[in-house]
N, C-alpha and C. Protein backbone atom coordinates (compact mmCIF):
# COMPACT_ATOMS: atom_id res chain seq x y z
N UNK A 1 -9.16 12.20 -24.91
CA UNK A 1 -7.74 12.41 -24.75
C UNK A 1 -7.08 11.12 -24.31
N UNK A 2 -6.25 10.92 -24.47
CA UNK A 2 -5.29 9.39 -24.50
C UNK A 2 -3.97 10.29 -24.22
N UNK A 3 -2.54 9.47 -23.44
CA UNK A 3 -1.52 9.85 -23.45
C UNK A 3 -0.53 8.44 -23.20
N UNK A 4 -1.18 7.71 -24.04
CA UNK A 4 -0.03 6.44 -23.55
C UNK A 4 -0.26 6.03 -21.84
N UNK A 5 0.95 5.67 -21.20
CA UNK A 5 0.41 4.93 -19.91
C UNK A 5 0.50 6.03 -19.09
N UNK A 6 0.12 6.99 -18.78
CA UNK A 6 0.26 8.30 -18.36
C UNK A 6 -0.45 8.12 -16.70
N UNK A 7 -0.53 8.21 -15.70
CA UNK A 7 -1.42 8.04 -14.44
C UNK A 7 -1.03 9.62 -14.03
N UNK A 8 -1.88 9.76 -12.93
CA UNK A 8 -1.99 11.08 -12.06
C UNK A 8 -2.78 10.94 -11.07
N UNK A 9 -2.50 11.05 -10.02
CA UNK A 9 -2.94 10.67 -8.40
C UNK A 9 -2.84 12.29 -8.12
N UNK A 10 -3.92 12.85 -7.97
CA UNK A 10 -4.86 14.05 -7.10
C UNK A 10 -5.11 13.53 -5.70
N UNK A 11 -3.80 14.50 -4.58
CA UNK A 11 -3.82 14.22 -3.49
C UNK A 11 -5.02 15.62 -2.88
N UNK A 12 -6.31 15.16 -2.36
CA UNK A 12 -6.82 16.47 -2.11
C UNK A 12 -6.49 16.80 -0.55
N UNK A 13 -5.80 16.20 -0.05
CA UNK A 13 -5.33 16.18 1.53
C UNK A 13 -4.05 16.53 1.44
N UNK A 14 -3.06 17.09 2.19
CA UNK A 14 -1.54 17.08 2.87
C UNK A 14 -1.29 15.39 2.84
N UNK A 15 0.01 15.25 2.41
CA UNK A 15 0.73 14.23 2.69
C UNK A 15 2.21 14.11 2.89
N UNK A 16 2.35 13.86 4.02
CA UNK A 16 3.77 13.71 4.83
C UNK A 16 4.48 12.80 3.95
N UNK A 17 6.32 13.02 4.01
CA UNK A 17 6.72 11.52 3.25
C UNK A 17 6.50 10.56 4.53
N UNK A 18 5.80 10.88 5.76
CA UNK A 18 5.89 9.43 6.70
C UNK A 18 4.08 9.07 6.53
N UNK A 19 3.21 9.69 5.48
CA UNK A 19 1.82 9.39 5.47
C UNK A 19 1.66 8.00 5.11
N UNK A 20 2.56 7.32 4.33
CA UNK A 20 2.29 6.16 3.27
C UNK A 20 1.83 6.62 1.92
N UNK A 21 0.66 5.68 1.09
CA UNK A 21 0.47 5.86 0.14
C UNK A 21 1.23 5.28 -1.10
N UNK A 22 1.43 5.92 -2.23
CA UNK A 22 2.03 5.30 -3.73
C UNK A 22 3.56 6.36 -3.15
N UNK A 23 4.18 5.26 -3.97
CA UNK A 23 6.09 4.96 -3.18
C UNK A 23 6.04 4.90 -5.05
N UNK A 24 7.45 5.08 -5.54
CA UNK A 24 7.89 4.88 -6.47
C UNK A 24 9.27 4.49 -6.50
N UNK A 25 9.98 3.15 -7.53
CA UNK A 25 11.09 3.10 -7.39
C UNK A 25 11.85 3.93 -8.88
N UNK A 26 12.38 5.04 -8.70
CA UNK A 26 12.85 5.77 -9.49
C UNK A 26 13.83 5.39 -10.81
N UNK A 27 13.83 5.54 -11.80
CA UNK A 27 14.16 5.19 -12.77
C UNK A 27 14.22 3.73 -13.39
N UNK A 28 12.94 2.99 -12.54
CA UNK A 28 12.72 1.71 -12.90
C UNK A 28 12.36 1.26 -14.43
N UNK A 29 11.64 2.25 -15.04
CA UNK A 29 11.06 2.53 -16.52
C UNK A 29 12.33 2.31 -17.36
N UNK A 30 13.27 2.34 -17.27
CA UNK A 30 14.26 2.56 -17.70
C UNK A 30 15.23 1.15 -18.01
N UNK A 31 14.64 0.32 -16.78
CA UNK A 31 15.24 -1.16 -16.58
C UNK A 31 15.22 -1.89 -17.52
N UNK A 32 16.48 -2.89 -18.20
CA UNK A 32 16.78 -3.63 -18.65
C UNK A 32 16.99 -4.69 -18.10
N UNK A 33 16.66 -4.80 -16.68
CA UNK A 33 17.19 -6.06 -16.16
C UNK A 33 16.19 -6.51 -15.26
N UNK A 34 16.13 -7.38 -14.68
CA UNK A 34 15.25 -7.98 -13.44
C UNK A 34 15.66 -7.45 -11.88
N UNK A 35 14.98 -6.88 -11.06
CA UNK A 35 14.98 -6.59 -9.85
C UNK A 35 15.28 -7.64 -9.15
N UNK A 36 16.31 -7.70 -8.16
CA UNK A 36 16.46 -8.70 -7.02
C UNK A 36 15.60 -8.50 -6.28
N UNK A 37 15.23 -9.78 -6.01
CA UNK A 37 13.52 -10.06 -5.23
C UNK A 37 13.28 -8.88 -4.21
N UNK A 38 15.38 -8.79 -3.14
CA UNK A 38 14.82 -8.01 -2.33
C UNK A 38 14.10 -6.39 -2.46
N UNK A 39 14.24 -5.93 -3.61
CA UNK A 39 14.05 -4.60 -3.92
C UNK A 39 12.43 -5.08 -4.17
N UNK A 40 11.52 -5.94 -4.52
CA UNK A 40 10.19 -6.21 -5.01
C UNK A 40 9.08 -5.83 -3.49
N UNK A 41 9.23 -5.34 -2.46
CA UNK A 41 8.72 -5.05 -1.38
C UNK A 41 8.37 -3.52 -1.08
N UNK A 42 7.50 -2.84 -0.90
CA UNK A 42 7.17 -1.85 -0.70
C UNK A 42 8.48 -1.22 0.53
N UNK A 43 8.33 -2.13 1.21
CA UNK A 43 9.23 -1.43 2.28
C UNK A 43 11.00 -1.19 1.84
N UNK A 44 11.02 -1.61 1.01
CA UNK A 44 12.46 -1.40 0.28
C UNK A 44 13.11 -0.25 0.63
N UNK A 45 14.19 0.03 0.86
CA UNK A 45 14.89 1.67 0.36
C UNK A 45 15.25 1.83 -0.50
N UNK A 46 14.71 1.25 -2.01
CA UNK A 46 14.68 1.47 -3.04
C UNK A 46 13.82 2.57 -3.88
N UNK A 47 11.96 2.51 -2.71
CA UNK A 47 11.59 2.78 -3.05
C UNK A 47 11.02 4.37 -2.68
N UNK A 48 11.05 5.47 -3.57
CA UNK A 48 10.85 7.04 -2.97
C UNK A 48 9.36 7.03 -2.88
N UNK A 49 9.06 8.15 -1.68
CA UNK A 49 7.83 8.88 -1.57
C UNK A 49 8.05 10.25 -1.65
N UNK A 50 6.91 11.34 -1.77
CA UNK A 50 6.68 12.15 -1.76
C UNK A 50 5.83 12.86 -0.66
N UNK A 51 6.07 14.54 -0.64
CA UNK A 51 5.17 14.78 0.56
C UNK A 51 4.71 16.31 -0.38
N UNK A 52 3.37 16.48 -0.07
CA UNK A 52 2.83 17.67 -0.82
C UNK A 52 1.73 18.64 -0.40
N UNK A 53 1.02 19.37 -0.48
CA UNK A 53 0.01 20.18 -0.29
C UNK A 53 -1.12 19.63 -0.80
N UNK A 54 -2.40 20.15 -0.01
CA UNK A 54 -3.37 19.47 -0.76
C UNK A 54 -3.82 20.23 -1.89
N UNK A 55 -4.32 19.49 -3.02
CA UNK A 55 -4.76 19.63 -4.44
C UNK A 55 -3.40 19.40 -5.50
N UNK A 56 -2.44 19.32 -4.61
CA UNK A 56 -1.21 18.68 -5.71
C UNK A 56 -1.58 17.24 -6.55
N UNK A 57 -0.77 17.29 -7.41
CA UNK A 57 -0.85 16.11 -8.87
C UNK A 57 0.67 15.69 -8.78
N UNK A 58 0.45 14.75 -8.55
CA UNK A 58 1.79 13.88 -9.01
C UNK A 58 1.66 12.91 -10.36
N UNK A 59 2.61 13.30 -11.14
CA UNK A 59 2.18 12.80 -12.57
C UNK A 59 3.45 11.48 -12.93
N UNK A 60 2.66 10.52 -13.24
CA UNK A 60 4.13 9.23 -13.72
C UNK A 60 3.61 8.60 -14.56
N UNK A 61 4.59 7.69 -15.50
CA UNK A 61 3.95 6.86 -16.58
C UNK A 61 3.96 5.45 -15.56
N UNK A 62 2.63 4.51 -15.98
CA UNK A 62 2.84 3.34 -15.60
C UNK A 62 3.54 2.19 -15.51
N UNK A 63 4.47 2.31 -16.92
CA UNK A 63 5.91 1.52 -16.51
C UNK A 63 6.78 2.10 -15.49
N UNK A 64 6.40 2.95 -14.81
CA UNK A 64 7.56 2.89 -13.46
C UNK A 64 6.68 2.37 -12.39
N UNK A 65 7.69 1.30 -11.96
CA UNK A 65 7.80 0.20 -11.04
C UNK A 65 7.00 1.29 -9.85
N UNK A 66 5.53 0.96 -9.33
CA UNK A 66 4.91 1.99 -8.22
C UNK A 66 4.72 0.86 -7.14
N UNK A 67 3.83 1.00 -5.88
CA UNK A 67 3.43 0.62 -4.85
C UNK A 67 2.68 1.18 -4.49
N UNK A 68 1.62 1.09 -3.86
CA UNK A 68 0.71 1.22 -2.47
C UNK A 68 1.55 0.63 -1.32
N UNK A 69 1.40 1.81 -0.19
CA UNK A 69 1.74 1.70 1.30
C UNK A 69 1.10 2.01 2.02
N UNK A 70 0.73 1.62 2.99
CA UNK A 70 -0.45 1.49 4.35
C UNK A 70 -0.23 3.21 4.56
N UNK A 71 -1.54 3.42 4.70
CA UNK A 71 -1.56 4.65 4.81
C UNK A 71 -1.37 4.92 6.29
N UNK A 72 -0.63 5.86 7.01
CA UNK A 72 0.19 6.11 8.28
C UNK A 72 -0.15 7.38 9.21
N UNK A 73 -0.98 8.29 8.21
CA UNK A 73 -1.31 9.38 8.77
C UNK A 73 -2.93 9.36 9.76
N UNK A 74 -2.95 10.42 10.81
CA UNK A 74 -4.23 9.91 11.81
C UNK A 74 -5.44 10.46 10.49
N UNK A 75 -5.04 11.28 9.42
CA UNK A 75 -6.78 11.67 8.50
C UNK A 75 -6.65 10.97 7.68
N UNK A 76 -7.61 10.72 7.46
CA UNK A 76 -7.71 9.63 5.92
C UNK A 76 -7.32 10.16 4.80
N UNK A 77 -6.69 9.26 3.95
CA UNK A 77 -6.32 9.59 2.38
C UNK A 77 -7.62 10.15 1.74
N UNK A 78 -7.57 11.31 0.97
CA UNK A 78 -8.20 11.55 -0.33
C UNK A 78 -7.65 11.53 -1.74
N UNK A 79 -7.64 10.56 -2.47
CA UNK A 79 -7.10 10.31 -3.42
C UNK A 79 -7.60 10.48 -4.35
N UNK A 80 -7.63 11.05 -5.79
CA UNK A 80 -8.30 10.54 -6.69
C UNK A 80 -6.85 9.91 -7.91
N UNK A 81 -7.56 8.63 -8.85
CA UNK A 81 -6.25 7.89 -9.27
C UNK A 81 -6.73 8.30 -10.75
N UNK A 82 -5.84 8.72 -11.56
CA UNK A 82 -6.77 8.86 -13.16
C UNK A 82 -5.26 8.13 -14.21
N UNK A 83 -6.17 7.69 -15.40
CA UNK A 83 -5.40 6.60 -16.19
C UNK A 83 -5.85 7.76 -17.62
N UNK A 84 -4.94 7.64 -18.43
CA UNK A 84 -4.80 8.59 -19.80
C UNK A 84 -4.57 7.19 -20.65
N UNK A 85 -5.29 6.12 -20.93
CA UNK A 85 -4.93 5.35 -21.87
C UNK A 85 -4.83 5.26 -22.91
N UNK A 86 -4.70 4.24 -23.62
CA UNK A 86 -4.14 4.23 -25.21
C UNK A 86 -5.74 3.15 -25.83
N UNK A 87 -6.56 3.29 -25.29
CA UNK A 87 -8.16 3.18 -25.47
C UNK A 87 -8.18 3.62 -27.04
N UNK A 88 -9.21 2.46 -27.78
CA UNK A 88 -9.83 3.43 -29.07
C UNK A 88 -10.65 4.98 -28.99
N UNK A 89 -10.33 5.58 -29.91
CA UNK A 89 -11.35 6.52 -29.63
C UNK A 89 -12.74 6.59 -30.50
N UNK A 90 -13.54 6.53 -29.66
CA UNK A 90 -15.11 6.10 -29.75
C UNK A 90 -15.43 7.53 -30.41
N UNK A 91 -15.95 8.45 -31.46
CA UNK A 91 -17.10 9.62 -31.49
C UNK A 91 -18.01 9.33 -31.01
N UNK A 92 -18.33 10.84 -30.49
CA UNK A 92 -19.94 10.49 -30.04
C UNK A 92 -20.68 10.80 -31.00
């Protein structure tokens, strides 16, 4: 299966929007123009998080502008990160 730049991050833990983690700047995919440097920083208020239950999927294409943020919460992240690429397809 292939889906173009498709990602999906399987949170198997709770995550607060104050946990950290992948931040997204919203309708960046969309950009025609160049970001002013100051928006290029995780810590931006440009950029959104999410907060969810565990075994939630958050689904985005890879042209939107993402981040990693220090993770903030006292349990550790369980993450799993999965890529749907545009890979040949091999038969077995």
């Amino acid at each position: 299966m292939h889906s173009g730049l498709t990602r999906v991050v399987w949170e198997l833990n709770p995550v607060t929007k104050t946990s950290g983690g992948t931040r997204f700047f919203t309708g960046s995919h969309k950009s025609a123009y160049v970001r002013p440097a100051e928006l290029n920083t995780p810590d931006s208020g440009a950029f959104d998080t999410y907060e969810c239950p565990a075994g939630s999927a958050i689904i985005f294409t890879e042209a939107l502008c993402h981040s990693a943020h220090p993770w903030m919460d006292t349990v550790d992240r369980l993450a799993l990160f999965t890529c749907y690429d545009t890979g040949r397809h091999h038969p077995f």
